[in-house]
Protein backbone atom coordinates (compact mmCIF):
# COMPACT_ATOMS: atom_id res chain seq x y z
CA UNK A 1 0.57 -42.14 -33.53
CA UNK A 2 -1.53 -38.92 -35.21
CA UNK A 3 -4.42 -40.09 -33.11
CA UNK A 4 -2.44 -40.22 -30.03
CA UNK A 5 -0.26 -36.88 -30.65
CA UNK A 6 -3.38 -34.86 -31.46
CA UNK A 7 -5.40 -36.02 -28.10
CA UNK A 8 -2.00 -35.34 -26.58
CA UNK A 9 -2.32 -31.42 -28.04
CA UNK A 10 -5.81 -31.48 -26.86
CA UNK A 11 -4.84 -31.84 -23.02
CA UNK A 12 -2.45 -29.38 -20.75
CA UNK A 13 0.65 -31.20 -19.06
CA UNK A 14 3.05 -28.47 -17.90
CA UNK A 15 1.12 -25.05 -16.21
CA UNK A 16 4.15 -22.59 -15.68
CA UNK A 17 4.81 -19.10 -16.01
CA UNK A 18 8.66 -17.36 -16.09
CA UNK A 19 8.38 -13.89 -15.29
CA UNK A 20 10.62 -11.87 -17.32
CA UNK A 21 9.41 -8.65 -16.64
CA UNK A 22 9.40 -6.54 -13.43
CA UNK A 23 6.09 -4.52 -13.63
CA UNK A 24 3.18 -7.39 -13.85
CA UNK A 25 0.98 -8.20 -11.01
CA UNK A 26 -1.01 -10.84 -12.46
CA UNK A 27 -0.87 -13.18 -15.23
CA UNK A 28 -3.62 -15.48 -16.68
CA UNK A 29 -2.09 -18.62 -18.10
CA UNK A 30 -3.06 -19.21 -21.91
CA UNK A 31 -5.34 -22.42 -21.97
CA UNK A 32 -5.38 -22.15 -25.78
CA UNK A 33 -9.08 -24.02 -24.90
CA UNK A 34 -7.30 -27.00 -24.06
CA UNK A 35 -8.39 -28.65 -21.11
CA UNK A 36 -6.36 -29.72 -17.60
CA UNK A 37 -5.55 -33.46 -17.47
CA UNK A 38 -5.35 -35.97 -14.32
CA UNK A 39 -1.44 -35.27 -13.00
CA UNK A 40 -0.81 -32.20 -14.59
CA UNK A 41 2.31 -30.24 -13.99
CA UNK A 42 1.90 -27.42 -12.18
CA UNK A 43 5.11 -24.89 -11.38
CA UNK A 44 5.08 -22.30 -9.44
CA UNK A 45 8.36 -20.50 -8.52
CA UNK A 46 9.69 -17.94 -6.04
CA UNK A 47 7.60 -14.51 -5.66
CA UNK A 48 4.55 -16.02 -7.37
CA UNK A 49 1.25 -17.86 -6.34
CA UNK A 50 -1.02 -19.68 -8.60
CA UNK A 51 -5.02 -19.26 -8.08
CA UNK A 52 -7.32 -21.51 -9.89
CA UNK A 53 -10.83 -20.17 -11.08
CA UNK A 54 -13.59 -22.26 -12.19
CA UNK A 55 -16.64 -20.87 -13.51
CA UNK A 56 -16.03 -17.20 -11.89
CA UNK A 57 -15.35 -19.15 -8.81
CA UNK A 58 -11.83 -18.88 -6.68
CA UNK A 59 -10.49 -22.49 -6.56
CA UNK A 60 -7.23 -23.74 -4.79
CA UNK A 61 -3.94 -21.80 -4.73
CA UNK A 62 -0.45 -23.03 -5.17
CA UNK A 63 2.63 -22.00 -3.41
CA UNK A 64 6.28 -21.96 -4.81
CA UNK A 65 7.02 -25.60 -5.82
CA UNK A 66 6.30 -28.43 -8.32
CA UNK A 67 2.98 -29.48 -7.80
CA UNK A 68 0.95 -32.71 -9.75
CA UNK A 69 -2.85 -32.15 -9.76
CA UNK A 70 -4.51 -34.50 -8.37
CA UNK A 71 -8.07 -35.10 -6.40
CA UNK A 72 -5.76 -34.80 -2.84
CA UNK A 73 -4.19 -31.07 -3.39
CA UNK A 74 -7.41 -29.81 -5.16
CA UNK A 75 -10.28 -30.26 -2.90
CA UNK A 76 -11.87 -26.57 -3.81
CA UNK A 77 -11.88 -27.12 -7.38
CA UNK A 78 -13.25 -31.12 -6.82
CA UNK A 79 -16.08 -29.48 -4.66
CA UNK A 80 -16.87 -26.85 -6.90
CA UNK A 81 -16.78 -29.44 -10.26
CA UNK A 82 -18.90 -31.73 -8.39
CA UNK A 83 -16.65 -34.68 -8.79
CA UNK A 84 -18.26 -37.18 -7.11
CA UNK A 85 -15.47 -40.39 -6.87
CA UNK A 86 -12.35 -37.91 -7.66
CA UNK A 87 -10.97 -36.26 -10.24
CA UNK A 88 -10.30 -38.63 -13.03
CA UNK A 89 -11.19 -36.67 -16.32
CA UNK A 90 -9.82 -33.44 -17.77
CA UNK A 91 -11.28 -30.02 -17.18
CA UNK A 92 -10.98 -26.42 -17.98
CA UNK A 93 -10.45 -24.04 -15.01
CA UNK A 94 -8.64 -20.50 -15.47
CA UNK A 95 -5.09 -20.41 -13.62
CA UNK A 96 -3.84 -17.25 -12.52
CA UNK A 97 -0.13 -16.26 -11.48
CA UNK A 98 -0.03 -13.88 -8.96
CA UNK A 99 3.73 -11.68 -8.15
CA UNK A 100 4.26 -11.50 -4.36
CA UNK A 101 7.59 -9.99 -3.92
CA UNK A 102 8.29 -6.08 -3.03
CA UNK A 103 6.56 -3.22 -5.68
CA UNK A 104 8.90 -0.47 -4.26
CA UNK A 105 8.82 3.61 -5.11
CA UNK A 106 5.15 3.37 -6.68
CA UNK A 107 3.79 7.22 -6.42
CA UNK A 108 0.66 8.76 -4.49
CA UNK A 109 -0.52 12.28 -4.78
CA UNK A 110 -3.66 14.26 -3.87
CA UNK A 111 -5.10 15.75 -7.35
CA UNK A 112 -7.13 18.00 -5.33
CA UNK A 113 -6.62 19.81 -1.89
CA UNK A 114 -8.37 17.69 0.82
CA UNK A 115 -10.38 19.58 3.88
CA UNK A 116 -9.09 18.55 7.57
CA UNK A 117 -9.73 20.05 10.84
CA UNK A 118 -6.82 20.94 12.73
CA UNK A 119 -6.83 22.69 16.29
CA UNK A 120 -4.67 25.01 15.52
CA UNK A 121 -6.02 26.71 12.25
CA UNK A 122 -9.27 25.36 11.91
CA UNK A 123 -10.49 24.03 8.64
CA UNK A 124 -7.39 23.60 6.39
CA UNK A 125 -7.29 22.47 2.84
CA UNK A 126 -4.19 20.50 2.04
CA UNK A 127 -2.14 19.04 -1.17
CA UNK A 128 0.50 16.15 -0.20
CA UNK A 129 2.37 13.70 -2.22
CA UNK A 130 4.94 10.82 -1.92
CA UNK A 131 5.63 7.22 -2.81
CA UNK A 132 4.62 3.70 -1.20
CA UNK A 133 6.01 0.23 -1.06
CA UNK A 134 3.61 -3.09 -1.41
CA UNK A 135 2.80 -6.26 -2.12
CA UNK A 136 0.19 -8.93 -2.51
CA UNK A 137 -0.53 -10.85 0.40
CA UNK A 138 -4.35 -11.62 -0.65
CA UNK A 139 -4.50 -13.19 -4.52
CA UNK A 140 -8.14 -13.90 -4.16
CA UNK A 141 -8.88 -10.81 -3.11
CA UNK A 142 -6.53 -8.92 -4.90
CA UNK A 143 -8.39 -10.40 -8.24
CA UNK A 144 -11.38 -9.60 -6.92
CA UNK A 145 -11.14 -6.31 -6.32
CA UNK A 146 -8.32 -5.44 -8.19
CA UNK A 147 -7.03 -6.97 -11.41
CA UNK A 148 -10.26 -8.98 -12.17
CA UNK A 149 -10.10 -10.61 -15.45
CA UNK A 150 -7.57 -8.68 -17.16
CA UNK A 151 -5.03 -11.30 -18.42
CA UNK A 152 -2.10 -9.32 -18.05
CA UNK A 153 -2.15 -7.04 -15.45
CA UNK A 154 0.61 -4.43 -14.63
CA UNK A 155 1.72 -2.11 -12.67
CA UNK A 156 0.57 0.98 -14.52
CA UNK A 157 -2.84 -0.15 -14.47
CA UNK A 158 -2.65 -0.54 -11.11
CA UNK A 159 -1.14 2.79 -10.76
CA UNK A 160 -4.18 4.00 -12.40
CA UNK A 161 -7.07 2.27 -10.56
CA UNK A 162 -5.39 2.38 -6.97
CA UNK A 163 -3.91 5.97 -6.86
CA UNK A 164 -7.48 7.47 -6.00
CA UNK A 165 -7.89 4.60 -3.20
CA UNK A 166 -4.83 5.54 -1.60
CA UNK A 167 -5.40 9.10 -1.63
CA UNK A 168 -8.76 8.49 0.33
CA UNK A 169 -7.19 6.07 3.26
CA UNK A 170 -4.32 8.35 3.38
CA UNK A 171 -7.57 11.37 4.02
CA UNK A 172 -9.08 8.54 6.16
CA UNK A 173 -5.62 7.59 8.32
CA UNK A 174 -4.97 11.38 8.61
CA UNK A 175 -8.14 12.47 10.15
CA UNK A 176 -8.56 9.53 12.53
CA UNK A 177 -4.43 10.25 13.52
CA UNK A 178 -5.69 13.90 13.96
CA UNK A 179 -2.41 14.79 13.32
CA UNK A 180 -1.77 18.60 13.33
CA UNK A 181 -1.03 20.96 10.10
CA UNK A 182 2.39 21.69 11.79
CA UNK A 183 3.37 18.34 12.28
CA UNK A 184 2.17 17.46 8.78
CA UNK A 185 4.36 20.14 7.56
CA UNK A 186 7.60 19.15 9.52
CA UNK A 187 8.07 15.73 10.42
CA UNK A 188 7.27 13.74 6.96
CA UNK A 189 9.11 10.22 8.20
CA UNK A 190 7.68 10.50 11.32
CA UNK A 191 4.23 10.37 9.88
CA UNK A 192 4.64 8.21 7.07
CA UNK A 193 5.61 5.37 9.56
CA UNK A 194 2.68 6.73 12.25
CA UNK A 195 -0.03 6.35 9.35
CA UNK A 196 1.28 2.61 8.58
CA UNK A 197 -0.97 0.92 11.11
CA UNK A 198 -4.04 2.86 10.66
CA UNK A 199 -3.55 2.21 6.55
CA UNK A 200 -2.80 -1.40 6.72
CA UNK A 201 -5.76 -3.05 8.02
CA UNK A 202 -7.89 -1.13 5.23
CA UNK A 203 -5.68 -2.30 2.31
CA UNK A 204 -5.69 -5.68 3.47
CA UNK A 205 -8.81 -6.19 4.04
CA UNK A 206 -10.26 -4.34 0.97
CA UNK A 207 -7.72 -5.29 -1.54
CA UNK A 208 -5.78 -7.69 -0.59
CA UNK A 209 -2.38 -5.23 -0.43
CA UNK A 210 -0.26 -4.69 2.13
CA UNK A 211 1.72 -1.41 2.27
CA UNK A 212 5.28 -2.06 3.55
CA UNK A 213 6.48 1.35 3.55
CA UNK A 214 4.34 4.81 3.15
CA UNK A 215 6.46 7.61 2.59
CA UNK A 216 5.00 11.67 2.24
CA UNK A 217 7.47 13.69 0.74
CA UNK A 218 5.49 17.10 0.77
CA UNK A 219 2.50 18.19 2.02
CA UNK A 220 1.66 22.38 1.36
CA UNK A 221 -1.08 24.26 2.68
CA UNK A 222 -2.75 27.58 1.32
CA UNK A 223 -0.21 30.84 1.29
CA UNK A 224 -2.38 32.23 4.32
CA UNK A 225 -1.29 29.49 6.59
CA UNK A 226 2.07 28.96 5.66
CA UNK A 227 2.34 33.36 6.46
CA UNK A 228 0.65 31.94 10.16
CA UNK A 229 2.66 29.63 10.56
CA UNK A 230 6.14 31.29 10.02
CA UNK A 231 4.18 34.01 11.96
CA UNK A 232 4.23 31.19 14.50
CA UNK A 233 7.81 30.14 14.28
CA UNK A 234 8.67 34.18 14.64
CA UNK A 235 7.21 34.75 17.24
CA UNK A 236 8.71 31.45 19.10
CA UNK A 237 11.94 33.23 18.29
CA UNK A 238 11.35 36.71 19.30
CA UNK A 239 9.92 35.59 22.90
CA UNK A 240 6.68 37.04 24.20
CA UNK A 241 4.22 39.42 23.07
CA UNK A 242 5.06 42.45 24.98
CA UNK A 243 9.04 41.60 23.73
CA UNK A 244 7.67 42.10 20.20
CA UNK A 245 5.50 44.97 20.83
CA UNK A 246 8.93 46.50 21.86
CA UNK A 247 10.83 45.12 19.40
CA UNK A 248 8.18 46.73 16.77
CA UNK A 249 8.08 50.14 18.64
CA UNK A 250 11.90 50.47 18.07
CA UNK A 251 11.78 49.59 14.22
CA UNK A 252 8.95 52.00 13.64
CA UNK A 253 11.32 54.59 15.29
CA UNK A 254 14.50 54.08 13.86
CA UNK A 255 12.90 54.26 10.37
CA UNK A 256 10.82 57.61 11.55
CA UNK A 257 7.88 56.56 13.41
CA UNK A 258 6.09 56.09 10.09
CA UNK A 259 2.90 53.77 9.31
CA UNK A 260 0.30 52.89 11.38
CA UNK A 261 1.64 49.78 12.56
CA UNK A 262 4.11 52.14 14.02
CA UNK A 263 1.94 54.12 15.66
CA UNK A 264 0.13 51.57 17.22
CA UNK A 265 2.93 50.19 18.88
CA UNK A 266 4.20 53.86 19.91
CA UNK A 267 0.72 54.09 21.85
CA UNK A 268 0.39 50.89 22.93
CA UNK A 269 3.92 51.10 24.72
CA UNK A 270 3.12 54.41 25.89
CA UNK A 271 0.51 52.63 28.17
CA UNK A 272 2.63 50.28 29.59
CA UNK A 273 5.28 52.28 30.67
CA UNK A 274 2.50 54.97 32.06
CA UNK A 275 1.08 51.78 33.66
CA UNK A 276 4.32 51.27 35.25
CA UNK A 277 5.41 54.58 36.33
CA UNK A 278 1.99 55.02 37.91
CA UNK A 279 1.95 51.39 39.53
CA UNK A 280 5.66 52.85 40.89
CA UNK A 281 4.30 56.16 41.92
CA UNK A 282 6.10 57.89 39.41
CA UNK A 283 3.30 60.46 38.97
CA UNK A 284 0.77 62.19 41.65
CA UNK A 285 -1.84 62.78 39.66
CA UNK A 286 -2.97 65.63 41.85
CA UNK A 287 -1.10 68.27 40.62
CA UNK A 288 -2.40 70.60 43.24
CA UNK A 289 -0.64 68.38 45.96
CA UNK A 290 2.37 69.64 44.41
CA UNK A 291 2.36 66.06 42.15
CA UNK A 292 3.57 65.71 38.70
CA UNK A 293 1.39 64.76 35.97
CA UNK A 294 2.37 62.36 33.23
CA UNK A 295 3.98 62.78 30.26
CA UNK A 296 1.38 62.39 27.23
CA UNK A 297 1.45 59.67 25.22
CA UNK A 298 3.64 59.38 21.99
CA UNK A 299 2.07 60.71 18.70
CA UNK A 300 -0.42 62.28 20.97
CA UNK A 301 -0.83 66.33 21.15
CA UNK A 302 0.60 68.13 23.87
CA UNK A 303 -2.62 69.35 25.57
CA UNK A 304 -4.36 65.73 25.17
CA UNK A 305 -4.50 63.78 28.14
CA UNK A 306 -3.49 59.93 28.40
CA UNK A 307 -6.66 57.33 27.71
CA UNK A 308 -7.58 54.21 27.96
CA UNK A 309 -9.02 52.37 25.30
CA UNK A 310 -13.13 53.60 26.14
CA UNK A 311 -14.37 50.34 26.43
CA UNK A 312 -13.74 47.60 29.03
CA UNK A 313 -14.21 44.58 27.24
CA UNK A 314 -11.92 43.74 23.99
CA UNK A 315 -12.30 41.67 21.39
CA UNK A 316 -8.58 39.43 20.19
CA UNK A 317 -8.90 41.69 16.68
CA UNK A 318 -9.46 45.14 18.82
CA UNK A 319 -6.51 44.10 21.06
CA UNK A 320 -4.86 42.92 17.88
CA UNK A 321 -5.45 46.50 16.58
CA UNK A 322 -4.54 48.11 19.65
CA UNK A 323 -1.04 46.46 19.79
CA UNK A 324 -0.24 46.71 16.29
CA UNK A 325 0.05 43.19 16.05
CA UNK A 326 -1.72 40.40 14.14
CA UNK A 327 -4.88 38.40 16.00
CA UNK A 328 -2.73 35.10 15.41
CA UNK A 329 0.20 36.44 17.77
CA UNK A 330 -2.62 37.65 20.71
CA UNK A 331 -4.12 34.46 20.36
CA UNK A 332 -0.92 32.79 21.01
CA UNK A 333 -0.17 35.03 23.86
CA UNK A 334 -3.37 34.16 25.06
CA UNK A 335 -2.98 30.30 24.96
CA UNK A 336 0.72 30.72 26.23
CA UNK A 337 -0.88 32.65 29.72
CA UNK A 338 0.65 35.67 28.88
CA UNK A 339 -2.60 37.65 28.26
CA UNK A 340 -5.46 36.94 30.82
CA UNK A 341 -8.72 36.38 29.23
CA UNK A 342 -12.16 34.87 29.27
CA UNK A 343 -13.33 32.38 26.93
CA UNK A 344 -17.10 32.59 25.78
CA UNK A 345 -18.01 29.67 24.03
CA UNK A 346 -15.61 29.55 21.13
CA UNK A 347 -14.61 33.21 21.13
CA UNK A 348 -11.68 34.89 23.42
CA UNK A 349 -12.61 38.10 25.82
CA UNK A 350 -10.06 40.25 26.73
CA UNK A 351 -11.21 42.94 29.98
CA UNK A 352 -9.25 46.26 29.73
CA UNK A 353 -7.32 45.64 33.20
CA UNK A 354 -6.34 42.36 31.64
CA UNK A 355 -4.51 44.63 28.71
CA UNK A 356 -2.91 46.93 31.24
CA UNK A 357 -1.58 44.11 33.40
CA UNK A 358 0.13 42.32 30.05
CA UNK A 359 1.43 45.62 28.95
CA UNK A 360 2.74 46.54 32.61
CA UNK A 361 4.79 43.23 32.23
């Protein structure tokens, strides 16, 4: 009976593995360098998959169930062993227990800003975070790339060597979506479930992962695009350009006409009504006809006359300058139709009758 009880010790009956803990991925069973014998005892319950490894080589894999080893249900591992009439002695392969079930809330965060193109603002640099949902739908693969031969591997250590991965399909999803800075900035679960498909197929077939729910919570952009953006939203809410203009003109004279922002807007209105008086035939500028000459401009001296801008064709920053406004609203005026212009290559041209025709609005 000692002969028989220590060749019993020598040989592995039962493989199981009861998962008592909720953050482990993988789990290498402890062969104590005892050796797998003919009808073995393998369990495998809910959420998990066993993977056999021989040699550094992937072997069969077990399902949930109660499974007996045998030459029928391991043909992988026979091939690889080189039995030649079956499996009829013992052996030593590595089993590993892979958790498939749900790994929810697991965090994701850019640790630096990453560079995107976006139509609206041009090259943007931008920080985002949020969480993910996932689970293992690949085991081979998953150990592969993955967990390799760590023996107990959890979900901080996957934390660790995945966060960086996700952060570059996220960069990857987000530039093939080409999804714009103002969407990115507004409509969080929107995108999240828009990104899903484009992530997917790159988790899968790199690691072995598939992400079941991708979630951004934030996403900021640098202070000078958030002030062009609520510039944005402003103007949206104000109306059109020549409202503003208006609506700039009256501040700067309720609080004194002071400022050159004022000032600007003082002149630039003073064209457009002059524009319309004249278009009205207001004025005769003959005076000699017995016509009436106009007014001069506000902020300008008495004996000045009223002038154009000298040059016909304007730049968005000289218009920009001559309204008193920033280049981001004429642009917007200009995409909206408001202002006429030409564009050259990537750059807007603006003529001077184009300018009095907005202002005469």
């Amino acid at each position: 009976m000692g002969l028989m009880d220590y060749l019993k010790g020598q040989f592995l009956e039962i493989i199981q593995w009861t998962d008592d803990s909720r953050d482990t991925l993988s789990w290498r069973f402890p062969d104590e360098d005892k050796e797998i014998k003919r009808g073995a005892q393998l369990i495998v319950r809910e959420s998990q998959i066993a993977q056999f490894v021989y040699l550094g080589q992937y072997g069969d894999t077990f399902g949930p169930g109660k499974h007996t080893l045998s030459t029928e249900n391991i043909p992988i591992l026979s091939t690889l062993k080189g039995w030649k009439y079956g499996f009829e002695s013992p052996f030593k392969a590595d089993v590993y227990y892979v958790t498939t079930r749900l790994f929810t809330g697991n965090k994701w965060g850019t640790s630096n800003p990453i560079m995107m193109r976006d139509a609206d603002f041009g090259i943007v640099r931008v920080r985002a975070f949020g969480t993910f949902d996932f689970r293992i739908t690949e085991p081979k693969l998953f150990l592969k790339e993955v967990a390799g031969t760590d023996n107990h591997f959890r979900l901080d250590e996957f934390a660790d060597t995945m966060r960086s991965r996700i952060v570059s399909v996220f960069t990857d999803a987000l530039a093939t979506a080409k999804v714009p800075v103002l969407d990115l900035a507004t409509r969080y679960s929107e995108l999240g479930e828009a990104l899903l498909p484009i992530i997917n197929p790159t988790t899968q077939g790199k690691y072995g992962i598939e992400i079941t729910s991708f979630i951004l919570e934030n996403a900021s952009v640098p202070p000078e695009v958030e002030a062009a953006i609520d510039k944005r939203s402003s103007m949206g809410a104000i109306g059109n350009l020549n409202d503003y203009v208006k609506f700039q003109m009256a501040e700067g004279m309720a609080k004194g006409g002071g400022g050159p922002a004022g000032s600007a807007a003082e002149i630039a209105m003073g064209f457009g009504m002059a524009n319309q008086m004249m278009g009205q035939g207001a004025f005769n500028m003959n005076p000699a006809a017995g016509g009436v000459a106009p007014p001069p401009l506000p902020g300008a001296a008495a004996a000045a006359p009223a002038a154009a801008p000298s040059v016909d064709i304007l730049t968005p920053a000289q218009v920009a300058q001559t309204l008193g406004v920033t280049e981001v609203d004429v642009l917007a005026s200009i995409e909206s139709g408001d202002i006429k212009a030409k564009k050259i290559g990537t750059q807007y041209r603006i003529t001077k009758a184009a300018l009095d025709e907005f202002l005469a609005q």
